[in-house]
C-alpha atoms as a PDB file:
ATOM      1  CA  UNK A   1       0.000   0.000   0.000  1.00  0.00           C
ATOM      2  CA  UNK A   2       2.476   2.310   1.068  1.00  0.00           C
ATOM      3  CA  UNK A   3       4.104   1.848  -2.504  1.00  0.00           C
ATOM      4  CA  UNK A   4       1.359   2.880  -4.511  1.00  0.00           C
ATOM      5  CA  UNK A   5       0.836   5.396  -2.527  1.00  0.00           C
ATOM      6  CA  UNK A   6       3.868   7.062  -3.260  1.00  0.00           C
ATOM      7  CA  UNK A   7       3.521   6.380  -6.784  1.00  0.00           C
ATOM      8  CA  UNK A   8       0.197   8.214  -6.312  1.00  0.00           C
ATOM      9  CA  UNK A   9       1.542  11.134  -4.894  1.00  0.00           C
ATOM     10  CA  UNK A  10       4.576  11.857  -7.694  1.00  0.00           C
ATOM     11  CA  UNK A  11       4.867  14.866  -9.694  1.00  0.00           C
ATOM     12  CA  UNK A  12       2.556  14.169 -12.850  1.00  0.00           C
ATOM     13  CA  UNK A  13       3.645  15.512 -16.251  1.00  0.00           C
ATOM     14  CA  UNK A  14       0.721  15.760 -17.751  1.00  0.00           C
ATOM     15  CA  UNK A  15       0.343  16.531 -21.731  1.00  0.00           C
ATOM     16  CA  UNK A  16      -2.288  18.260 -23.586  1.00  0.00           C
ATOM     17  CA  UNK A  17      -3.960  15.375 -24.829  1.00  0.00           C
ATOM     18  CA  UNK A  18      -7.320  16.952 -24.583  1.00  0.00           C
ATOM     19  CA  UNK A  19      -9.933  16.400 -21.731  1.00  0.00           C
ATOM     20  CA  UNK A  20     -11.174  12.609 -22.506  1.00  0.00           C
ATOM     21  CA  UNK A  21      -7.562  11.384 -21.370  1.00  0.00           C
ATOM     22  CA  UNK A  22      -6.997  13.823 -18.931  1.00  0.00           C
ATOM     23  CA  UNK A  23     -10.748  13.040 -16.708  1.00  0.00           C
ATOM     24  CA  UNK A  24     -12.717  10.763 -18.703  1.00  0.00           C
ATOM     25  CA  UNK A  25     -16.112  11.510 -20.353  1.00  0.00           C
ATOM     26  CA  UNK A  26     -17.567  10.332 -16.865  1.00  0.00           C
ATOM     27  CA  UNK A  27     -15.749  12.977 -14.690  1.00  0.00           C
ATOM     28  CA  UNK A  28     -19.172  14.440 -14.135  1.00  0.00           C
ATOM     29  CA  UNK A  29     -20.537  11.725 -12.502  1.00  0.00           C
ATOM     30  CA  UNK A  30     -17.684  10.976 -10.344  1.00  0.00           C
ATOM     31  CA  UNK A  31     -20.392  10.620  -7.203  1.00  0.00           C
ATOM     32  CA  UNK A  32     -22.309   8.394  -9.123  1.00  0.00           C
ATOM     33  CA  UNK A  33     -19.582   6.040 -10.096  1.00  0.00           C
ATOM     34  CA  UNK A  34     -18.323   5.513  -6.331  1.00  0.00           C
ATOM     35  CA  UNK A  35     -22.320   4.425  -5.821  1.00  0.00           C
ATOM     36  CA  UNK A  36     -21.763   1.799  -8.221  1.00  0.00           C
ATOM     37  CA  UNK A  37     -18.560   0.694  -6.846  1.00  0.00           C
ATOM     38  CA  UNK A  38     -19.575   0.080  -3.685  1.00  0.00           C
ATOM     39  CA  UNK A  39     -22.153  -2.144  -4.830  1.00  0.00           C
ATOM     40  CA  UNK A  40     -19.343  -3.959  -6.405  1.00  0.00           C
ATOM     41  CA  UNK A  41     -17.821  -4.184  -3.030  1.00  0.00           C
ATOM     42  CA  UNK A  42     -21.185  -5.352  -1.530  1.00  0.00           C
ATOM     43  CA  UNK A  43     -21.482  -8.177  -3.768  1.00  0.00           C
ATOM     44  CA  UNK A  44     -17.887  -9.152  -3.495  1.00  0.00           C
ATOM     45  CA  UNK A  45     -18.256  -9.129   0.291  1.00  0.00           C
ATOM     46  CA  UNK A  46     -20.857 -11.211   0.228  1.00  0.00           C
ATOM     47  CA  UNK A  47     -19.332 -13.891  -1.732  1.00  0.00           C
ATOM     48  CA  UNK A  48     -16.068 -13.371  -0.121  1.00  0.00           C
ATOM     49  CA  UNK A  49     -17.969 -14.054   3.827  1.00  0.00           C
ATOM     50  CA  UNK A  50     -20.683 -16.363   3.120  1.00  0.00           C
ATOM     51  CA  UNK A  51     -21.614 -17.191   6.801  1.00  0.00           C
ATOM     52  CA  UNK A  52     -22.171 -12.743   7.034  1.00  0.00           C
ATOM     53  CA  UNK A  53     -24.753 -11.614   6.057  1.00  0.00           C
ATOM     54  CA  UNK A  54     -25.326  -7.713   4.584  1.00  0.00           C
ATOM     55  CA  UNK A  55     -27.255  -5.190   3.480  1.00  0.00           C
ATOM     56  CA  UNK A  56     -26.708  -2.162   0.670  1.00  0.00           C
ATOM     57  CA  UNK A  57     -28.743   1.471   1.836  1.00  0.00           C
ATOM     58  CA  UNK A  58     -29.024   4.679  -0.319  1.00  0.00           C
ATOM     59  CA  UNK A  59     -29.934   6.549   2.661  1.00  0.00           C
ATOM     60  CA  UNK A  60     -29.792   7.135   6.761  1.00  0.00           C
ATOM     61  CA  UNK A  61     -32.645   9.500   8.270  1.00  0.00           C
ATOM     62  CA  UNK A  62     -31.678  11.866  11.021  1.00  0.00           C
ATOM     63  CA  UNK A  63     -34.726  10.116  12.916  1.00  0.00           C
ATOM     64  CA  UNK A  64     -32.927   6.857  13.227  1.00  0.00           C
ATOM     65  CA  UNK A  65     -29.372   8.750  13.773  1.00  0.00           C
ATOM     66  CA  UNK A  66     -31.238  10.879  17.080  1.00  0.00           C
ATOM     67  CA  UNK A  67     -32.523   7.611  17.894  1.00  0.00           C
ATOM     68  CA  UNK A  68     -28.882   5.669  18.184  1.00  0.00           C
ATOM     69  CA  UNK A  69     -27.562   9.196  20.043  1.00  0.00           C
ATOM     70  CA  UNK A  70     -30.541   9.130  22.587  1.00  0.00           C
ATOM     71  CA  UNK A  71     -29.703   5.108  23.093  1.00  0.00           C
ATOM     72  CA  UNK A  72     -26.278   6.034  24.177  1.00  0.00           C
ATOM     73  CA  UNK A  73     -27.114   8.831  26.095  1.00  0.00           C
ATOM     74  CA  UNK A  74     -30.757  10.169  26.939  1.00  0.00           C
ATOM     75  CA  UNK A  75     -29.303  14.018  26.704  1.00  0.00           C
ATOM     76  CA  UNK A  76     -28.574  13.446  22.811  1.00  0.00           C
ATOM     77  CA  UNK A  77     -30.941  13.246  19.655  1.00  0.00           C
ATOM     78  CA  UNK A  78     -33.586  15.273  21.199  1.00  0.00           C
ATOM     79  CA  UNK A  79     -33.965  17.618  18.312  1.00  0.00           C
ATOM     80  CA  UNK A  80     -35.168  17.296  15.210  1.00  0.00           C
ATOM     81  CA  UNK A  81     -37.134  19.563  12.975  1.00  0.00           C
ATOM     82  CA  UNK A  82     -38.007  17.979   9.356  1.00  0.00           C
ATOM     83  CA  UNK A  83     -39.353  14.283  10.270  1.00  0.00           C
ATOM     84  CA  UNK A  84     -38.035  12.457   6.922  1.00  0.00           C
ATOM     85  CA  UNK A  85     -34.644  14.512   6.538  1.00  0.00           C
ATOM     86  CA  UNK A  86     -31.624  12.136   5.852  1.00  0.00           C
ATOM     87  CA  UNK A  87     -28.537  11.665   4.578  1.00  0.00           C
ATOM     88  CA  UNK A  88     -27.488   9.953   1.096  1.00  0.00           C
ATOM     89  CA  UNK A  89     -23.721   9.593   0.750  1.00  0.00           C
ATOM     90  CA  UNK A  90     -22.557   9.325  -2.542  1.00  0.00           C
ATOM     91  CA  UNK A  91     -21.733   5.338  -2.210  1.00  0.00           C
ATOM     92  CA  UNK A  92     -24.453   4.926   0.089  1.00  0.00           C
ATOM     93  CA  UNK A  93     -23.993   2.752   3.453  1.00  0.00           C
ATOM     94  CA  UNK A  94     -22.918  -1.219   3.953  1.00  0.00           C
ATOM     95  CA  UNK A  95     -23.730  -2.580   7.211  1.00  0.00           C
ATOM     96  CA  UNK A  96     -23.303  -6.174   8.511  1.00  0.00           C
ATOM     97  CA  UNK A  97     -25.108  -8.095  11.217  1.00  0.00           C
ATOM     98  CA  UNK A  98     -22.778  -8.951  13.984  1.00  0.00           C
ATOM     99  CA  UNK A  99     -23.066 -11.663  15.998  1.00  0.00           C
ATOM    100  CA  UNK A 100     -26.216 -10.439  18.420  1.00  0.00           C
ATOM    101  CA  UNK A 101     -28.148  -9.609  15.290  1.00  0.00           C
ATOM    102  CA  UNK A 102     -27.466  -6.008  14.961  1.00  0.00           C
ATOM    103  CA  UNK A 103     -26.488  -4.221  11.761  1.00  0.00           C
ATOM    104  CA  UNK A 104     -23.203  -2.623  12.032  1.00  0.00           C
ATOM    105  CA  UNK A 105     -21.660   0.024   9.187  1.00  0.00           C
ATOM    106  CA  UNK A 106     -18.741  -1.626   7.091  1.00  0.00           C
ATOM    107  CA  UNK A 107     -18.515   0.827   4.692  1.00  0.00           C
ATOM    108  CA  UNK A 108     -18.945   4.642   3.729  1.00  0.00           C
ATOM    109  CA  UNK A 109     -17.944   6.096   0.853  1.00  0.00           C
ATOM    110  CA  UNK A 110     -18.366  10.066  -1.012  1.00  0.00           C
ATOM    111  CA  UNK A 111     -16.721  11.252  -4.029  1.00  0.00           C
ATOM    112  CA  UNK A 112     -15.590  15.125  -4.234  1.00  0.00           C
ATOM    113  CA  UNK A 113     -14.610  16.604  -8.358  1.00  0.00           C
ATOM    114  CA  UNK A 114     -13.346  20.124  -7.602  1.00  0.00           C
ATOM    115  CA  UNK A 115     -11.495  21.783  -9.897  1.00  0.00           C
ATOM    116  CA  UNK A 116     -10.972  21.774 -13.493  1.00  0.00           C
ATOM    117  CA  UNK A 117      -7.450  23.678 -14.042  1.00  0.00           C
ATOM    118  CA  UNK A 118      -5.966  20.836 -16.097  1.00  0.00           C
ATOM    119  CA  UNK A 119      -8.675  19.994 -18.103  1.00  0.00           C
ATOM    120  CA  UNK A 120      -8.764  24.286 -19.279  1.00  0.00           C
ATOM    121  CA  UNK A 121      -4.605  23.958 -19.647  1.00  0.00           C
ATOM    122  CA  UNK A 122      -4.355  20.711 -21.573  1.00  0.00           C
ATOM    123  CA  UNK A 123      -7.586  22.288 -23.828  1.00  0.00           C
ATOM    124  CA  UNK A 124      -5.640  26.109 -23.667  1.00  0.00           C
ATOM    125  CA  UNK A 125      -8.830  27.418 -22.358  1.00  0.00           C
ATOM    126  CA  UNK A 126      -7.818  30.777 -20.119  1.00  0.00           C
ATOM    127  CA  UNK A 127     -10.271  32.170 -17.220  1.00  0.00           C
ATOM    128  CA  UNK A 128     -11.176  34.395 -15.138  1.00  0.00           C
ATOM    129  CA  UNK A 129     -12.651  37.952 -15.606  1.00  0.00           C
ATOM    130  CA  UNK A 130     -10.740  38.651 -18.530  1.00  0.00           C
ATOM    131  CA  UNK A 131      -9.699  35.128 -19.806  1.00  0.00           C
ATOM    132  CA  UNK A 132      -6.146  35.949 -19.233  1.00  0.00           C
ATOM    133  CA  UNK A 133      -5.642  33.501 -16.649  1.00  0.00           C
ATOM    134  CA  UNK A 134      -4.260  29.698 -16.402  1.00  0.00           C
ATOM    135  CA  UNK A 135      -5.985  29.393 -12.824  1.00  0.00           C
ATOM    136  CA  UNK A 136      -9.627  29.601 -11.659  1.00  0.00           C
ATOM    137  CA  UNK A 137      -9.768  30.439  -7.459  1.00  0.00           C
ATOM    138  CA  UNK A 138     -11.174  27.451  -5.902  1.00  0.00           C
ATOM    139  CA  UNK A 139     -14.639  27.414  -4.909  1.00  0.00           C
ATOM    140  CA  UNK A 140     -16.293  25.582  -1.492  1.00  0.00           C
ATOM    141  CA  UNK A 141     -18.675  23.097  -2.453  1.00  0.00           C
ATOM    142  CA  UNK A 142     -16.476  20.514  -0.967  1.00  0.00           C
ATOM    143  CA  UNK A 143     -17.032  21.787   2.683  1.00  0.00           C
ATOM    144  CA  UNK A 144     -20.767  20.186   2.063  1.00  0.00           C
ATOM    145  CA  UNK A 145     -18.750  16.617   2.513  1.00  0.00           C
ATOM    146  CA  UNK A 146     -18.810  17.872   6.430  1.00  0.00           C
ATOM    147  CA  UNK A 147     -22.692  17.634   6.836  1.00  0.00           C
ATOM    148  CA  UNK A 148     -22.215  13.866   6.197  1.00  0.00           C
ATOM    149  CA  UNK A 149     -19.278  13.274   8.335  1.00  0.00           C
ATOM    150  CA  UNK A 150     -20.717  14.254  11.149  1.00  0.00           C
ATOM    151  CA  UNK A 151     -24.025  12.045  11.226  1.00  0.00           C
ATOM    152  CA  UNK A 152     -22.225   8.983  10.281  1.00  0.00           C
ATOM    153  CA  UNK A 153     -20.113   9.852  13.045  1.00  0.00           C
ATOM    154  CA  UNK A 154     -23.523  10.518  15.012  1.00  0.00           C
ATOM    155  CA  UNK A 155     -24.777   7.051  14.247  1.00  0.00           C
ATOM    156  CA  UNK A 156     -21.481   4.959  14.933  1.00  0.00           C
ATOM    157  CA  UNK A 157     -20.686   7.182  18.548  1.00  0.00           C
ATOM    158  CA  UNK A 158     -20.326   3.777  20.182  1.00  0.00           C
ATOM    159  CA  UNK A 159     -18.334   2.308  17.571  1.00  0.00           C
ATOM    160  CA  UNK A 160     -14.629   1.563  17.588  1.00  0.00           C
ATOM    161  CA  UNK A 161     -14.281   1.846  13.880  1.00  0.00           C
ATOM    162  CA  UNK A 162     -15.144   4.518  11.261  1.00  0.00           C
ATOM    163  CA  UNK A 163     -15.528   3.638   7.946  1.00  0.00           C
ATOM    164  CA  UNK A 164     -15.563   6.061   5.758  1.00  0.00           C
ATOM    165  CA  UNK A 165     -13.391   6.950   2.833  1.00  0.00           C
ATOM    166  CA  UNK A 166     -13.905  10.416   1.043  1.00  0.00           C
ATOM    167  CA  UNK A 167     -12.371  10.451  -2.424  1.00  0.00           C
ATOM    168  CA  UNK A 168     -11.144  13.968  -3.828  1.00  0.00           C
ATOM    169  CA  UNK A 169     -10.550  14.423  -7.709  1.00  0.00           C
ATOM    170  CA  UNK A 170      -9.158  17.675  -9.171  1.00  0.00           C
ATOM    171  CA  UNK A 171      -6.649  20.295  -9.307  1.00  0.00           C
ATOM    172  CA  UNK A 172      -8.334  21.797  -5.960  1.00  0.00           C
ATOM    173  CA  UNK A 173      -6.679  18.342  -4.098  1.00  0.00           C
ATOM    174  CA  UNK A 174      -2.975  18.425  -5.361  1.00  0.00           C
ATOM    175  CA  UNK A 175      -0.173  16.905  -2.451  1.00  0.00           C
ATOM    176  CA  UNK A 176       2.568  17.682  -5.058  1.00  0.00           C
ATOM    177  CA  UNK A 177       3.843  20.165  -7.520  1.00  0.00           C
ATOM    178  CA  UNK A 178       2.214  18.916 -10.765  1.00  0.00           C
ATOM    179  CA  UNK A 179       3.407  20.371 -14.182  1.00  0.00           C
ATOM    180  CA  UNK A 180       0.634  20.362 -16.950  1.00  0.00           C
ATOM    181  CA  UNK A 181       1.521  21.422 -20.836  1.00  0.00           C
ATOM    182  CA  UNK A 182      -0.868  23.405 -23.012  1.00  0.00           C
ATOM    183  CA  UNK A 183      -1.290  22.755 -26.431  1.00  0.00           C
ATOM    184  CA  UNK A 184       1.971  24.444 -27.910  1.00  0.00           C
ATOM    185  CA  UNK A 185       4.267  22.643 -25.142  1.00  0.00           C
ATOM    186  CA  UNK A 186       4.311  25.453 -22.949  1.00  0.00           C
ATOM    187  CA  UNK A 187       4.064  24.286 -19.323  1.00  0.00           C
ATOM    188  CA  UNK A 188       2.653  25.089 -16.112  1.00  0.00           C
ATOM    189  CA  UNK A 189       3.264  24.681 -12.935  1.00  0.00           C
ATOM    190  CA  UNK A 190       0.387  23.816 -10.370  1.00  0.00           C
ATOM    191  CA  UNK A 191       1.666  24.461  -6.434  1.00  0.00           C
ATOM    192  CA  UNK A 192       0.024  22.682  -4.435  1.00  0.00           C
ATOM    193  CA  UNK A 193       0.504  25.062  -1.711  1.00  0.00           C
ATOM    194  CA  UNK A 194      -1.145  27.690  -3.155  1.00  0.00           C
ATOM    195  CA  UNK A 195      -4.024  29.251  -0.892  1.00  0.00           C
ATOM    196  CA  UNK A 196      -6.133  30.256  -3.927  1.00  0.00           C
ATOM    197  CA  UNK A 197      -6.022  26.684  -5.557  1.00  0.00           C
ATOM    198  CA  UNK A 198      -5.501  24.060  -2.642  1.00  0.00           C
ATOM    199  CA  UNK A 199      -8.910  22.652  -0.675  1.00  0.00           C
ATOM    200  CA  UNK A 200      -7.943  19.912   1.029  1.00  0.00           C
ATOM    201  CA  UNK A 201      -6.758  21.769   4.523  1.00  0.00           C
ATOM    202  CA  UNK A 202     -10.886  22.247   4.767  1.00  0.00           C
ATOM    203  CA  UNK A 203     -11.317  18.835   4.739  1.00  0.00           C
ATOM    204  CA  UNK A 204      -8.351  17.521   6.907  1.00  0.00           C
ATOM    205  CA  UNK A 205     -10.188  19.233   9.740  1.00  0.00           C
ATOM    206  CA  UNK A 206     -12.436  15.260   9.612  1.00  0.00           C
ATOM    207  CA  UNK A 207      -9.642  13.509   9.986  1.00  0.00           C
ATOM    208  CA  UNK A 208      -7.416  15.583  12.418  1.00  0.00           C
ATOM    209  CA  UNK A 209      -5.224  16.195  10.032  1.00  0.00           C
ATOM    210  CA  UNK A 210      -3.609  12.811   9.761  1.00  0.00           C
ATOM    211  CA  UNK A 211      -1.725  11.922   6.316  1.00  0.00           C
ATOM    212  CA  UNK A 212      -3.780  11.590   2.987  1.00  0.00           C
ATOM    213  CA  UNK A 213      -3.794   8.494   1.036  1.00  0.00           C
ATOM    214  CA  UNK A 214      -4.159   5.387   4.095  1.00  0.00           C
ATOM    215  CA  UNK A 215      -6.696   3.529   5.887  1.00  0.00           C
ATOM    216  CA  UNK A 216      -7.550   5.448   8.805  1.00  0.00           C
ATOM    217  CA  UNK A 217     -10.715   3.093   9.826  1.00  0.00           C
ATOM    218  CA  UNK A 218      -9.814   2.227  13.545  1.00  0.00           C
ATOM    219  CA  UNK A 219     -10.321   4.544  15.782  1.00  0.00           C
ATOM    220  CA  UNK A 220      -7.533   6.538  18.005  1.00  0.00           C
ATOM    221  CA  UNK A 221      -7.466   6.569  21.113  1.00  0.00           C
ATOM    222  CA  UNK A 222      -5.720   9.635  23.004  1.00  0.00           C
ATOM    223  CA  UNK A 223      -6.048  10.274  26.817  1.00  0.00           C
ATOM    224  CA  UNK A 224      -7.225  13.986  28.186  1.00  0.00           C
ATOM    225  CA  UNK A 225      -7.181  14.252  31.798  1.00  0.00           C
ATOM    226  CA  UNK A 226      -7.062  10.786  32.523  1.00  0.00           C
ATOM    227  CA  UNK A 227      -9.753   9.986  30.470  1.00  0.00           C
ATOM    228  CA  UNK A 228      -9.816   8.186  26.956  1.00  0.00           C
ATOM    229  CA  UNK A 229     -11.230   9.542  24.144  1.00  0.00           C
ATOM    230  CA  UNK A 230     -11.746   8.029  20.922  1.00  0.00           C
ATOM    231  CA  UNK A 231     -11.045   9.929  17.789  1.00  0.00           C
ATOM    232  CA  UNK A 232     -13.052   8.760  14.447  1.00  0.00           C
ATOM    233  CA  UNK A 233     -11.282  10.089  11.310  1.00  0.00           C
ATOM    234  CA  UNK A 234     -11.940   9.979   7.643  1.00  0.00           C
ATOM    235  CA  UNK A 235      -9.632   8.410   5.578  1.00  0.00           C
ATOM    236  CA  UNK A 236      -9.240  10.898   2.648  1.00  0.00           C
ATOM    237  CA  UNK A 237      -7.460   9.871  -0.382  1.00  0.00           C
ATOM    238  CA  UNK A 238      -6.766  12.373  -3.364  1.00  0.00           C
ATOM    239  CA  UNK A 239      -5.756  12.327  -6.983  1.00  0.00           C
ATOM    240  CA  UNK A 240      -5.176  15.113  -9.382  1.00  0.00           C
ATOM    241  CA  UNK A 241      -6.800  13.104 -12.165  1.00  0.00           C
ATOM    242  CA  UNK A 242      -9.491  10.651 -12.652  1.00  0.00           C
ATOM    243  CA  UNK A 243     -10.153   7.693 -10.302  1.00  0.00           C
ATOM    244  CA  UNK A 244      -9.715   4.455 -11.840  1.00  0.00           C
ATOM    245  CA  UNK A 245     -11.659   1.363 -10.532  1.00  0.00           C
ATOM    246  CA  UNK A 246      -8.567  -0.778 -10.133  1.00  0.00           C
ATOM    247  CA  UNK A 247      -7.611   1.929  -7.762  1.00  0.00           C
ATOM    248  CA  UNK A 248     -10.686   2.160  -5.917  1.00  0.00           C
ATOM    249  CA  UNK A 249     -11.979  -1.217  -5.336  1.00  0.00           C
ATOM    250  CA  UNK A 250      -8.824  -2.060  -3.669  1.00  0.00           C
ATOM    251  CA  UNK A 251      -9.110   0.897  -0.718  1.00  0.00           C
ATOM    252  CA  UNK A 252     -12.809   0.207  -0.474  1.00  0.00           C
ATOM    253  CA  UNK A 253     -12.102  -3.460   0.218  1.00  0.00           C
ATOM    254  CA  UNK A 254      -9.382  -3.245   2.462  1.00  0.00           C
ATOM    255  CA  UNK A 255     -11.312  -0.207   4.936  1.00  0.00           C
ATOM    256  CA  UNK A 256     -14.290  -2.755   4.831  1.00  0.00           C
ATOM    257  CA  UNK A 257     -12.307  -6.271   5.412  1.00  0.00           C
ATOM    258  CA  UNK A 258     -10.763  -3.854   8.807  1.00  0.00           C
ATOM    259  CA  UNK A 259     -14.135  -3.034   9.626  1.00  0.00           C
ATOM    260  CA  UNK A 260     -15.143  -6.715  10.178  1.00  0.00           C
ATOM    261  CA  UNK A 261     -12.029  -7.551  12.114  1.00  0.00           C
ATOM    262  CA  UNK A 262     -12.538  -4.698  14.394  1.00  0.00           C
ATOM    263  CA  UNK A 263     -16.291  -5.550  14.613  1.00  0.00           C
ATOM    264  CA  UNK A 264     -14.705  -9.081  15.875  1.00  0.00           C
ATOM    265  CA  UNK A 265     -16.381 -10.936  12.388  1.00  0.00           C
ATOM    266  CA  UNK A 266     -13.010 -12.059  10.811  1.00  0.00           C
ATOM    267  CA  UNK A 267      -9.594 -12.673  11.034  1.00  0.00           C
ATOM    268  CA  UNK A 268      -8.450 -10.624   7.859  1.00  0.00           C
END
């Protein structure tokens, strides 16, 4: 793992070969695919753990979230204002029933595409006010990602394990200098340190700003005052470019197979 994830994280020299082999016709529907992978990943796990048995949601509604917080602690999930509001991550929810016949989350999964700076270099498209510019100033529709977070972390408060993997595409989630060429050969240099381009700092805040790119699924444990807490972080990975399923599959699989060892289910 730790291999590819250095080959992940190189700096990409990436030619003006027009959009399709930059992002893929599909980049659009990057939420949509990660739906239909984890499906993949529920039928795999079901034929790779016979005696287990799952299920495959679309949804979570805040009713059954503030009933799980109340369970745990009658001063929680007291309020609640729209009766059917819920949450729909973008590759919905597996769960698995554990041993005393209670369904357990395995597996959470969103999708983030946030900015298109080398799909406009590798096309020689300028922007900005006065199309003069290489760069377009990242926007904050990613920070909606949070909403989610936070109620799956709502519903597993008891849980030892967090699940959830939160895949960033785009030039607004670069971890290394990456050098794109325009048309005529000229090229350009995208920092990934630049405040008016980078995004991902808004998101390390859900995983406490632990490194990018590994299986964070078991919970930390840190001791304040004498007491333990238990920190749940996301594990974020990041590409400049388009997600491959060979690439996915394998991260989705291994954060779920940890899942059922930590949930005491397996040995893997």
């Amino acid at each position: 793992m730790a291999k590819k994830q250095t080959e992940r994280l190189r700096v990409e020299k990436i030619r003006g070969q027009g959009p399709k082999e930059i992002f893929g016709e599909n980049a659009q529907i990057h939420d949509k695919s990660v739906n239909s992978f984890s499906k993949t990943i529920f039928e795999t796990l079901k034929k790779d753990f016979p005696s287990l048995e799952f299920r495959f949601r679309e949804k979570i509604t805040k009713k059954e979230i503030n009933e799980k917080l109340n369970s745990v602690d009658k001063r929680l999930g007291l309020t609640v204002f729209v009766a059917n509001a819920s949450i729909r991550p973008d590759g919905g929810i597996i769960e698995v029933k554990d041993k005393d016949d209670k369904w357990r989350i395995v597996l959470v999964c969103e999708a983030k595409h946030q900015g298109k700076d080398i799909e406009n270099i590798t096309k020689g498209i300028l922007v900005g006010k006065n199309s003069n510019q290489d760069l377009m100033v990242a926007g904050n529709a990613i920070e909606r990602s949070h909403k989610n977070i936070n109620e799956i972390r709502n519903i597993m408060i008891d849980e030892k394990h967090f699940p959830y993997i939160l895949f960033l595409q785009g030039s607004n989630f670069l971890t290394e200098p990456t050098a794109v060429l325009r048309p005529d050969g000229t090229e350009v240099i995208l920092k990934h340190d630049a405040g008016s381009l980078n995004r991902i700092d808004r998101l390390t805040s859900a995983n406490y700003s632990l490194p990018i790119n590994q299986n964070s699924c078991e919970n930390i444990v840190i001791t304040v005052d004498g007491k333990s807490v238990m920190l749940q972080a996301v594990s974020i990975f990041t590409k400049a470019t388009e997600w491959s399923i060979e690439e996915m599959l394998p991260i989705m699989m291994d954060v779920s197979t940890t899942s059922l060892r930590i949930l005491g289910l397996t040995e893997k």
